[in-house]
N, C-alpha and C. Protein backbone atom coordinates (compact mmCIF):
# COMPACT_ATOMS: atom_id res chain seq x y z
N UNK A 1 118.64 99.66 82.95
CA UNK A 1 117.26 100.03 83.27
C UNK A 1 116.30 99.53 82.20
N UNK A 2 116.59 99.50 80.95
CA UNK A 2 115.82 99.41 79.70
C UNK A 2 115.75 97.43 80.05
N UNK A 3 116.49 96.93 80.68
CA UNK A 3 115.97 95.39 80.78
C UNK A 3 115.46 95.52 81.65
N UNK A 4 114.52 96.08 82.11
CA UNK A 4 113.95 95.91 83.10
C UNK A 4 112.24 96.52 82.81
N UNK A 5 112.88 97.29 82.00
CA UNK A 5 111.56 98.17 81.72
C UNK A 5 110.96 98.00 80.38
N UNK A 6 111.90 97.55 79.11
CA UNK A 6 111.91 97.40 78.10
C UNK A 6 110.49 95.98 77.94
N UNK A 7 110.44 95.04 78.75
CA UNK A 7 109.52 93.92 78.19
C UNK A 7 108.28 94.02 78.64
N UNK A 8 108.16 95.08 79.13
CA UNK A 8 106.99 95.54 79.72
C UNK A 8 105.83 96.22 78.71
N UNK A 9 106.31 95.78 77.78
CA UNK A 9 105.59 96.60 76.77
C UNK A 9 104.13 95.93 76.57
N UNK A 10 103.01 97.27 75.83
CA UNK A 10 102.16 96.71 75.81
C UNK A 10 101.45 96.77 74.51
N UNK A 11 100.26 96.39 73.82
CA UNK A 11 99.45 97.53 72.80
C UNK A 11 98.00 98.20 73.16
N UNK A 12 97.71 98.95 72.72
CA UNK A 12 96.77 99.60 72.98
C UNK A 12 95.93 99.64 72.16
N UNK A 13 94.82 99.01 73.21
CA UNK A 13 93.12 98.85 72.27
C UNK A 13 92.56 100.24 72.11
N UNK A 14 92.05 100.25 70.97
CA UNK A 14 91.49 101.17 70.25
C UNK A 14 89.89 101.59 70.42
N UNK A 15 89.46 99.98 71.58
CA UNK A 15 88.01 100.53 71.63
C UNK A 15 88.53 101.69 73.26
N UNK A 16 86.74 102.38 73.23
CA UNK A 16 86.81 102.99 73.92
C UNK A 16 86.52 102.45 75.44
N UNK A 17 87.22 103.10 76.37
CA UNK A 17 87.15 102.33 77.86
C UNK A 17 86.91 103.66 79.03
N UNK A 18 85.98 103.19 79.97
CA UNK A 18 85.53 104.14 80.94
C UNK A 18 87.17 104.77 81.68
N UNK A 19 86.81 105.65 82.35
CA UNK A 19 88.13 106.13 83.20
C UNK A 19 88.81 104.82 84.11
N UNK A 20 87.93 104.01 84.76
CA UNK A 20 88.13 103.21 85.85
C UNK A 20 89.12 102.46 85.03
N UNK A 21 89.22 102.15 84.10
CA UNK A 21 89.57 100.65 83.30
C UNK A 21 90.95 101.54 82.64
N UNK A 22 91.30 102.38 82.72
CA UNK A 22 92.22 102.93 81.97
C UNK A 22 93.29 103.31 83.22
N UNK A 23 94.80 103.90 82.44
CA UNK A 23 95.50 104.57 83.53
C UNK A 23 96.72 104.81 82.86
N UNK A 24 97.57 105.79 83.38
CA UNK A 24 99.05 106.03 82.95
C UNK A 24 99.83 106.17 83.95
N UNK A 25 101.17 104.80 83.99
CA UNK A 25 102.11 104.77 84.94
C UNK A 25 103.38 105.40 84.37
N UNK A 26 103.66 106.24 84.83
CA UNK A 26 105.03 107.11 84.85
C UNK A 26 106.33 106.54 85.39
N UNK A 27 106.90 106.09 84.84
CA UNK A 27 108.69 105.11 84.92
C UNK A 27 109.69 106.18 84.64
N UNK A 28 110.37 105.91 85.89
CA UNK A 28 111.47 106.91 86.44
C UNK A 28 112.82 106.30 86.74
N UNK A 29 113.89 106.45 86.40
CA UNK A 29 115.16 106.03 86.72
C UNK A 29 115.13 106.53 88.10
N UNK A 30 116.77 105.59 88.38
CA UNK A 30 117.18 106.04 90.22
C UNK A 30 117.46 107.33 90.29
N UNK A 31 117.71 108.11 89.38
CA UNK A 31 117.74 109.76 89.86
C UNK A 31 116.63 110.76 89.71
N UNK A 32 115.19 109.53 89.72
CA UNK A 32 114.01 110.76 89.49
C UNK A 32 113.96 111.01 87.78
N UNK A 33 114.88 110.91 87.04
CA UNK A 33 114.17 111.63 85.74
C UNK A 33 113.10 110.36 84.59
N UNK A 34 112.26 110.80 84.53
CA UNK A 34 111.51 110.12 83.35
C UNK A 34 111.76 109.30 82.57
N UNK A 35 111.52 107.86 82.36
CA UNK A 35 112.48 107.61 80.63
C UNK A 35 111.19 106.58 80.21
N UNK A 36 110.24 106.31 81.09
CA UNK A 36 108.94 105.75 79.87
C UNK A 36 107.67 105.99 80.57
N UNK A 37 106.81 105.66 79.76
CA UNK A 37 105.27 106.09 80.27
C UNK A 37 104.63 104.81 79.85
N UNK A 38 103.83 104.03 80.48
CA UNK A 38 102.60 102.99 80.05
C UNK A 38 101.28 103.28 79.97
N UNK A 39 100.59 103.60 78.86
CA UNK A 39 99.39 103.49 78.90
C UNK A 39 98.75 102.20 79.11
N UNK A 40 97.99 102.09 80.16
CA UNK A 40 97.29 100.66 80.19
C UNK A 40 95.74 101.18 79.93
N UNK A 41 95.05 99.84 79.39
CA UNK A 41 93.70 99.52 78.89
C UNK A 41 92.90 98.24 79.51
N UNK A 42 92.33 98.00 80.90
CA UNK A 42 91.95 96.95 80.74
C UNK A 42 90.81 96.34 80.00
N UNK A 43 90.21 95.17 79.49
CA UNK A 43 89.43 94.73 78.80
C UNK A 43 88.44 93.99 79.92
N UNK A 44 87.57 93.90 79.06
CA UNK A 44 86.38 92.44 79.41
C UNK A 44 86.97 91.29 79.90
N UNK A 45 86.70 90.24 81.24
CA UNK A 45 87.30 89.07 81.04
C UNK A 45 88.56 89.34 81.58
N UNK A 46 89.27 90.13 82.08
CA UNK A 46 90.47 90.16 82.71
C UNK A 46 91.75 90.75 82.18
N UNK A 47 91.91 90.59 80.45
CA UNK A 47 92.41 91.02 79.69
C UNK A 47 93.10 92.77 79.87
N UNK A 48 94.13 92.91 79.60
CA UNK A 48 95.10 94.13 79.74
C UNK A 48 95.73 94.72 78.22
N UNK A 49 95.44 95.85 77.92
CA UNK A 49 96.62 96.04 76.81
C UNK A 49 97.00 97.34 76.98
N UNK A 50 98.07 98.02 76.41
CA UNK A 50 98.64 99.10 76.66
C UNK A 50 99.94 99.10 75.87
N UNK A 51 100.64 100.35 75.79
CA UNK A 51 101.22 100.74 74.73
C UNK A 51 102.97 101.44 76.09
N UNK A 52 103.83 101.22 75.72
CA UNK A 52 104.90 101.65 76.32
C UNK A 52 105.16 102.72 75.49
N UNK A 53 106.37 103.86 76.18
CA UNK A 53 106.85 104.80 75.24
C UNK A 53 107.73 105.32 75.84
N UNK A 54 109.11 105.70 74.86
CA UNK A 54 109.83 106.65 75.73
C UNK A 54 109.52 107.88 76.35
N UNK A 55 110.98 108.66 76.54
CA UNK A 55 110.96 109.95 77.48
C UNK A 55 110.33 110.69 76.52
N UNK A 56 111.07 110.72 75.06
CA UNK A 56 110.34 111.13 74.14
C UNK A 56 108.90 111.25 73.71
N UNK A 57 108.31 110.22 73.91
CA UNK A 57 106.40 109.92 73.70
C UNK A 57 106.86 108.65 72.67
N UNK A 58 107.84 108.86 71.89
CA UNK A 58 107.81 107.31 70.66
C UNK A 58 107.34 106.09 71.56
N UNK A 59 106.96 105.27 70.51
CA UNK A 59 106.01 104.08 70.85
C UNK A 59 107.59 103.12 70.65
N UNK A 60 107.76 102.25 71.97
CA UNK A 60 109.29 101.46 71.56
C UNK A 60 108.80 99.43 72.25
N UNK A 61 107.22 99.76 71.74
CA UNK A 61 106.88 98.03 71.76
C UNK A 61 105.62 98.07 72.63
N UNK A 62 104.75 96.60 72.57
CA UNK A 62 103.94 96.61 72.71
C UNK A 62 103.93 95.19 73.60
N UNK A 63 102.48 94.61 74.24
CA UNK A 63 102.12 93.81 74.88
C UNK A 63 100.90 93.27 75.16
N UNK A 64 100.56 92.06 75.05
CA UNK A 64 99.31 92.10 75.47
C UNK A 64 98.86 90.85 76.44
N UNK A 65 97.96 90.63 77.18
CA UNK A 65 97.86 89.98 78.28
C UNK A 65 96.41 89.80 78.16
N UNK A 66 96.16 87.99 78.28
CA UNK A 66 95.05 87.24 78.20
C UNK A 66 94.75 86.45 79.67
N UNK A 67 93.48 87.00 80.25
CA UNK A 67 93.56 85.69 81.32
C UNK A 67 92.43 84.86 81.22
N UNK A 68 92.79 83.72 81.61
CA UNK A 68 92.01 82.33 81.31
C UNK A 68 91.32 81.79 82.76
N UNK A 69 90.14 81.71 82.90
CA UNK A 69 90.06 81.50 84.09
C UNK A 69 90.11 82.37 85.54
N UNK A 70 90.97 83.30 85.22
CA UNK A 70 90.78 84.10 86.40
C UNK A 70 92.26 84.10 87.22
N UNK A 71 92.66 82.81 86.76
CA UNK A 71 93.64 82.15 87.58
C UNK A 71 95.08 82.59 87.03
N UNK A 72 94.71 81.93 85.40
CA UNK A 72 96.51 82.25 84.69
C UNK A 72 96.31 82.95 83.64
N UNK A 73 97.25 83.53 83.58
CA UNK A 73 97.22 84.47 82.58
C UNK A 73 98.46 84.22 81.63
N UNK A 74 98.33 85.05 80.55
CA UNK A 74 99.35 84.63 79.40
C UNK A 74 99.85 86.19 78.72
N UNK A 75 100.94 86.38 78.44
CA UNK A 75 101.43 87.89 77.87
C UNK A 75 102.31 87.87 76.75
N UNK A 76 102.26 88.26 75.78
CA UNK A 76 103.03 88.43 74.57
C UNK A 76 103.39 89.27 74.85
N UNK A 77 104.88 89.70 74.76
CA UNK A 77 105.21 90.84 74.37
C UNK A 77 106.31 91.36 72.73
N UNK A 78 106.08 92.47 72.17
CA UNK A 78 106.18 92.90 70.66
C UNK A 78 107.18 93.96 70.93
N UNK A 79 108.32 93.98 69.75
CA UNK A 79 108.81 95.07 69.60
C UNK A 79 108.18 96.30 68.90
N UNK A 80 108.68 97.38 68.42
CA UNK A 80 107.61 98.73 67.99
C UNK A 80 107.26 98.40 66.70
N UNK A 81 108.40 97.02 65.77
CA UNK A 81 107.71 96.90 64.32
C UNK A 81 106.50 95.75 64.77
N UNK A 82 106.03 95.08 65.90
CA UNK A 82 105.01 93.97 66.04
C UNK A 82 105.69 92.75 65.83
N UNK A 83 106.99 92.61 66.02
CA UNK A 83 107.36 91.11 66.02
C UNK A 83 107.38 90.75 67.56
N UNK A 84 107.21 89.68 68.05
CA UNK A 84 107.04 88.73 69.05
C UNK A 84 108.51 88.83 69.73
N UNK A 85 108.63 89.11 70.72
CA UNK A 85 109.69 89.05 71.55
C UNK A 85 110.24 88.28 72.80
N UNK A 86 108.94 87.62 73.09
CA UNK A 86 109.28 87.18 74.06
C UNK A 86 107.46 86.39 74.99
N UNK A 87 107.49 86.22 76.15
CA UNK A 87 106.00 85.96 76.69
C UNK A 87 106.50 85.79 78.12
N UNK A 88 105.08 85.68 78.48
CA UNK A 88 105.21 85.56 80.07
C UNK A 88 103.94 84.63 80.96
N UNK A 89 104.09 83.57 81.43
CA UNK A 89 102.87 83.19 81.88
C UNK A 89 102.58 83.11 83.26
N UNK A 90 101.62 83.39 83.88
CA UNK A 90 101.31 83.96 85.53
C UNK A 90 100.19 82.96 85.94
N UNK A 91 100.31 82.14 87.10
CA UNK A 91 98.96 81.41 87.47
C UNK A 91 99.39 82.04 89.07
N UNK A 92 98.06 82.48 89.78
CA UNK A 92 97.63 82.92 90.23
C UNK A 92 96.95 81.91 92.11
N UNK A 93 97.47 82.58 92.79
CA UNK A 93 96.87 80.93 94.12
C UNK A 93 95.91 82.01 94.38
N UNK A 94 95.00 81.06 95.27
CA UNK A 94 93.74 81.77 95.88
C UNK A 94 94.08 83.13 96.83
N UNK A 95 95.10 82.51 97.54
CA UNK A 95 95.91 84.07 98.38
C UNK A 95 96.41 85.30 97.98
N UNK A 96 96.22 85.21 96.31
CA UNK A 96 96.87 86.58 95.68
C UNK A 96 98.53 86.21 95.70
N UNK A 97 98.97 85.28 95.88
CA UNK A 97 100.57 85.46 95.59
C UNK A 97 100.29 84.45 93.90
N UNK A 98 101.39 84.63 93.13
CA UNK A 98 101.56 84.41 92.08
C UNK A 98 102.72 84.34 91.75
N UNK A 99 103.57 82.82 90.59
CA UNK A 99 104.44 83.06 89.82
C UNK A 99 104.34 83.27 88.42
N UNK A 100 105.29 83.36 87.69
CA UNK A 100 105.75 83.89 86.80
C UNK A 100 106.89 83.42 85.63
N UNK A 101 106.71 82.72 84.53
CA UNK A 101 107.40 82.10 83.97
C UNK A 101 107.99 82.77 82.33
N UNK A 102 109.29 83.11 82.21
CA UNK A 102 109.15 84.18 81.26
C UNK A 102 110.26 83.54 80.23
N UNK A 103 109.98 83.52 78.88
CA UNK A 103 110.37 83.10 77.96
C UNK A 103 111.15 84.24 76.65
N UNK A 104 111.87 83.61 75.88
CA UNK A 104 111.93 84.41 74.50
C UNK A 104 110.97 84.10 73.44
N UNK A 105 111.55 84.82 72.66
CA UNK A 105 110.30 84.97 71.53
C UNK A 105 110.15 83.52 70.84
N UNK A 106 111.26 82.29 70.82
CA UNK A 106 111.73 81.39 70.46
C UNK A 106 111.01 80.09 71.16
N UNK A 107 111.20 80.75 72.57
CA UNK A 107 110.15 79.87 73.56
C UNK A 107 111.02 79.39 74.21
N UNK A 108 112.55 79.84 74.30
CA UNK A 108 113.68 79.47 75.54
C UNK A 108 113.24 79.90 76.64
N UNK A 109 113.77 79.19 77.77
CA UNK A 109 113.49 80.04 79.40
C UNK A 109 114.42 81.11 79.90
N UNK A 110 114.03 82.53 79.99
CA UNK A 110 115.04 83.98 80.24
C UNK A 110 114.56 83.58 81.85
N UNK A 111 113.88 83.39 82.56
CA UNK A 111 113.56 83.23 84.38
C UNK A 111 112.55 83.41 84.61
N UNK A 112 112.13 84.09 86.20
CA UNK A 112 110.68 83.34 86.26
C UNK A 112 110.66 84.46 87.68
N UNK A 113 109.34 85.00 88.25
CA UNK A 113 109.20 85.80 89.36
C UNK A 113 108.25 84.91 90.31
N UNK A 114 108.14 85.13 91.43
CA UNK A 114 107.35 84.58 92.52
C UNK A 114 106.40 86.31 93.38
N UNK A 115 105.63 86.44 93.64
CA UNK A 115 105.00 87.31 94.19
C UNK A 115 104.07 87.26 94.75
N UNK A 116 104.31 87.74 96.26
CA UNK A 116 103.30 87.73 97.15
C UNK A 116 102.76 89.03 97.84
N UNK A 117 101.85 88.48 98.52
CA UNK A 117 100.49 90.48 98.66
C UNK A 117 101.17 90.62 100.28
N UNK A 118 101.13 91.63 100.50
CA UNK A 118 101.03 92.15 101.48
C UNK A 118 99.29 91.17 102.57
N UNK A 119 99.39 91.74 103.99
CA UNK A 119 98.50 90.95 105.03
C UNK A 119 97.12 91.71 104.28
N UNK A 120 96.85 92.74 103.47
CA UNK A 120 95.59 93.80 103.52
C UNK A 120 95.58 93.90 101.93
N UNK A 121 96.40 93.21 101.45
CA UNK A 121 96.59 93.25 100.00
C UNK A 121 96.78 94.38 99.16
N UNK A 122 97.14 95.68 99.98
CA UNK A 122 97.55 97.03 99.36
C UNK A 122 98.67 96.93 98.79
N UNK A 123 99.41 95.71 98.75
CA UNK A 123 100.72 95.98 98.44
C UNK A 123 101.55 94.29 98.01
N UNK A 124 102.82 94.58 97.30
CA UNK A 124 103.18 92.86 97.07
C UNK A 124 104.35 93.37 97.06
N UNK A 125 105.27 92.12 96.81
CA UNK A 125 106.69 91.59 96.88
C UNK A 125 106.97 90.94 95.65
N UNK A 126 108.11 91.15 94.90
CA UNK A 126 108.02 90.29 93.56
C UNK A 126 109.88 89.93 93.68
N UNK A 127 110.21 88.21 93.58
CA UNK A 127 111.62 88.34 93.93
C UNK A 127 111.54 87.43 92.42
N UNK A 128 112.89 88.38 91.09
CA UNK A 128 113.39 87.60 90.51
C UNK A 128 113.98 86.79 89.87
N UNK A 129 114.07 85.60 89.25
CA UNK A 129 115.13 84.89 89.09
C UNK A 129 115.41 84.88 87.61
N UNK A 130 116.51 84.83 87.93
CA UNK A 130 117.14 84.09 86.09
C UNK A 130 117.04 82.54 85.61
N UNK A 131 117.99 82.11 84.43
CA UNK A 131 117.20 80.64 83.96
C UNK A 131 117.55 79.86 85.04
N UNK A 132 118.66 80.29 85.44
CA UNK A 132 119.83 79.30 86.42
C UNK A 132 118.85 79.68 87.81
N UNK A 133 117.89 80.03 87.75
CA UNK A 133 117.58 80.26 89.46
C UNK A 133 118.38 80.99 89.96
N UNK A 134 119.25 82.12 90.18
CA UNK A 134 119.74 82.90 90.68
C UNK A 134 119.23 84.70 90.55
N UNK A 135 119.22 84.79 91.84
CA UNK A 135 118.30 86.45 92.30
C UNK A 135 118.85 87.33 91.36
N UNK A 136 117.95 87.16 90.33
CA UNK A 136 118.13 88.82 89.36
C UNK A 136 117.77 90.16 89.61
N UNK A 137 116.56 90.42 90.80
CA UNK A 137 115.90 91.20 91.46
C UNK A 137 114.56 91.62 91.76
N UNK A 138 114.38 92.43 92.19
CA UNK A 138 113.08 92.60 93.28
C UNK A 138 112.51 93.49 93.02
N UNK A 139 110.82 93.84 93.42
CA UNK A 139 110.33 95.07 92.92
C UNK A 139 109.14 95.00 94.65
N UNK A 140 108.70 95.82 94.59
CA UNK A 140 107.63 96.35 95.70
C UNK A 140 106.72 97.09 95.28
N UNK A 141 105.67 96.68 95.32
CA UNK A 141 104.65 97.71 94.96
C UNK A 141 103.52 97.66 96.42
N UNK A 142 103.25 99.16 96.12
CA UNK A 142 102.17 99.67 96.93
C UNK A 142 101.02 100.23 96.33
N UNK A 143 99.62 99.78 96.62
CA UNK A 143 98.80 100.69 95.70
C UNK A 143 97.24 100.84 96.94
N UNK A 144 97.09 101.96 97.11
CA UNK A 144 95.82 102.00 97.72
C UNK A 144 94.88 103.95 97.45
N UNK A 145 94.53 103.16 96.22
CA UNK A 145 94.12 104.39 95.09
C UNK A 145 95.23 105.08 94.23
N UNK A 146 96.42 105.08 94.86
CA UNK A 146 97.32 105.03 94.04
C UNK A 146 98.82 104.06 94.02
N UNK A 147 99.12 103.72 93.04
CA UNK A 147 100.49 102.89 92.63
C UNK A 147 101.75 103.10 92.77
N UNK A 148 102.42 102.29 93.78
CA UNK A 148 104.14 102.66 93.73
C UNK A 148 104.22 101.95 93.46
N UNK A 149 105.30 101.63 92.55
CA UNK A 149 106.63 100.43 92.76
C UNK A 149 108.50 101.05 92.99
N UNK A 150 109.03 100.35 93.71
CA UNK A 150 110.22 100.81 93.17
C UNK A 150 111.40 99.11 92.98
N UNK A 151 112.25 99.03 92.15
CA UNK A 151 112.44 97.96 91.44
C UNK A 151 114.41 98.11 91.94
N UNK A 152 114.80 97.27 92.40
CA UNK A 152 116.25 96.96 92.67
C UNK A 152 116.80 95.40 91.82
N UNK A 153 117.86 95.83 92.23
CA UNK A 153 118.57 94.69 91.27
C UNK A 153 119.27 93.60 92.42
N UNK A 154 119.99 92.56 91.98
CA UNK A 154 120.24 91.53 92.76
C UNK A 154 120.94 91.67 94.10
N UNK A 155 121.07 92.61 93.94
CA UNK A 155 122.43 93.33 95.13
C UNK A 155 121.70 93.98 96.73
N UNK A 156 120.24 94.67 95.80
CA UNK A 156 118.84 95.71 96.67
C UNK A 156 119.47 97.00 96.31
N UNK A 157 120.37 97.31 95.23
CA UNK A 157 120.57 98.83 94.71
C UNK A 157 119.22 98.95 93.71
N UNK A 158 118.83 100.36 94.32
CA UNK A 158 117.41 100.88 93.64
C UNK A 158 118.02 101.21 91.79
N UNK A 159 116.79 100.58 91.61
CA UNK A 159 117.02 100.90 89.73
C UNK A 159 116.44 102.05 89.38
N UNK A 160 115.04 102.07 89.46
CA UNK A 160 113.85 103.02 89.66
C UNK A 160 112.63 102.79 90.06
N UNK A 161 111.86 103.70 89.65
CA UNK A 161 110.39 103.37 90.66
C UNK A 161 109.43 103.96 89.38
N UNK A 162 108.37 103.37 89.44
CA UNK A 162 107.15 104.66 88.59
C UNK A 162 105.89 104.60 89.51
N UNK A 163 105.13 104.99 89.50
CA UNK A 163 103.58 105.35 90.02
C UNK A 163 102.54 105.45 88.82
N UNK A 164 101.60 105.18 89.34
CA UNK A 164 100.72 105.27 88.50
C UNK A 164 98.79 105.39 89.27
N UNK A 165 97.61 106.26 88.66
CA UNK A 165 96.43 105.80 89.54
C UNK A 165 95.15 104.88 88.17
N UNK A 166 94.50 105.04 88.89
CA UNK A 166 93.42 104.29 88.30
C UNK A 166 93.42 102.92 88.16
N UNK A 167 93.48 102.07 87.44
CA UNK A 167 93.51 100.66 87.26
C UNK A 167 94.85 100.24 87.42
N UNK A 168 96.12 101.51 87.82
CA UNK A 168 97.40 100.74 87.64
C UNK A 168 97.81 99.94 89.36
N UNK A 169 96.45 101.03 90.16
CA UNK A 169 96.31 100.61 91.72
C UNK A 169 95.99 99.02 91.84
N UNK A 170 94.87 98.47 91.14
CA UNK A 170 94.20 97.17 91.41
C UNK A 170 94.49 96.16 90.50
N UNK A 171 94.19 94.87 90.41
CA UNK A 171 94.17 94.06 89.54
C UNK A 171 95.37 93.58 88.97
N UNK A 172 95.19 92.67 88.07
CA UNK A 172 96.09 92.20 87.32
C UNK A 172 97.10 93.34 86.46
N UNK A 173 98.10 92.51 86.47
CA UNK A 173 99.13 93.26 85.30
C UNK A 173 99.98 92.64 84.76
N UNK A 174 100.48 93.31 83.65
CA UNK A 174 101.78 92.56 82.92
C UNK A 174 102.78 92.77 83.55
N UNK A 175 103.04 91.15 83.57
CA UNK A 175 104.43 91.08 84.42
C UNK A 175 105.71 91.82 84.02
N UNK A 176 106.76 92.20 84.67
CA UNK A 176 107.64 92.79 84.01
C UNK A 176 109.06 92.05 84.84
N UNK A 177 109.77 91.85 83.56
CA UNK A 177 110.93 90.92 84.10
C UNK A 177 112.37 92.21 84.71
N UNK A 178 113.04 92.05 85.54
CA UNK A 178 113.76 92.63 86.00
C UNK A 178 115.31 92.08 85.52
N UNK A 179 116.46 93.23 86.07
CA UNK A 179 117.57 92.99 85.22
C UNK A 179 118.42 91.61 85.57
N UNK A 180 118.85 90.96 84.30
CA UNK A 180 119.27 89.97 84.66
C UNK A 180 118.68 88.92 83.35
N UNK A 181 117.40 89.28 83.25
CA UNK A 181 116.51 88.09 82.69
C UNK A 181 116.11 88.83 81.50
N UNK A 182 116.85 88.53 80.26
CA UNK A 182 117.17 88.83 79.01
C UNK A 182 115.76 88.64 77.77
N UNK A 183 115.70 89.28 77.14
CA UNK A 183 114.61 89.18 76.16
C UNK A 183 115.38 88.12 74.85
């Protein structure tokens, strides 16, 4: 579960941000219980940051996400001491589907996601791969005022799911690599 959920990390800006621009998604294993929380922050310009944490509340890494254009975006992600772990880069088609190209901290290739919206755009499909191109797994999200996802592995056995409202419903986000595709 933790490769899946683990690179998702984010950091969290310190300026202050209206309710709309803010949000907390709640990450749940396949039996319902808790094991991380994301605070997200969006910024000016497209920009995302936010802070991961365990079941506990500890802070276990960070992330941050730049977009250029509108189109592609770029994501560092940090372990909890701030070293570089890894990245992720997302360009974006006019239709709302998007891939996903995800690296180590080194700048090797760990795999890569493809994702497309639903007909009304409440919702997407994310299928993904490892270096070799082979189905590491899948996630679904639904959001219309509020956020589902639930996330399976190469097989379609459910991993977990989290929810989340406010900004975790709309817009851009940091990609998150699923199991299979190694930090």
């Amino acid at each position: 579960m933790k490769a899946i959920l683990l690179p998702a990390l984010f950091s969290f800006a310190l300026a202050t941000a209206s309710p709309a621009q803010t949000c907390r998604e709640v990450v749940r294993d396949s039996s319902g219980r808790i094991v991380q929380t994301i605070e997200r922050q969006k910024q000016a310009g497209g920009s995302e940051r936010a802070v991961i944490r365990d079941a506990s509340g500890r802070i276990i890494g960070t992330a941050t996400t730049q977009a250029s254009g509108g189109v592609n975006t770029h994501t560092t992600y940090r372990d909890a001491s701030g070293r570089v772990t890894g990245s992720a880069s997302t360009t974006t088609s006019p239709g709302g589907s998007s891939r996903t190209t995800y690296r180590k901290g080194n700048g090797s290739l760990t795999g890569s996601a493809s994702t497309t919206t639903t007909r009304f755009g409440s919702g997407a499909r994310t299928q993904f791969r490892n270096a070799s191109g082979r189905l590491a797994g899948s996630e679904t999200t639904f959001g219309n005022g509020t956020m589902t996802r639930t996330r399976r592995d190469g097989s379609g056995r459910i991993l977990g799911s989290s929810a989340g409202t406010g900004s975790c419903a709309t817009g851009t986000r940091v990609p998150v690599p699923p199991t299979g595709i190694k930090r």
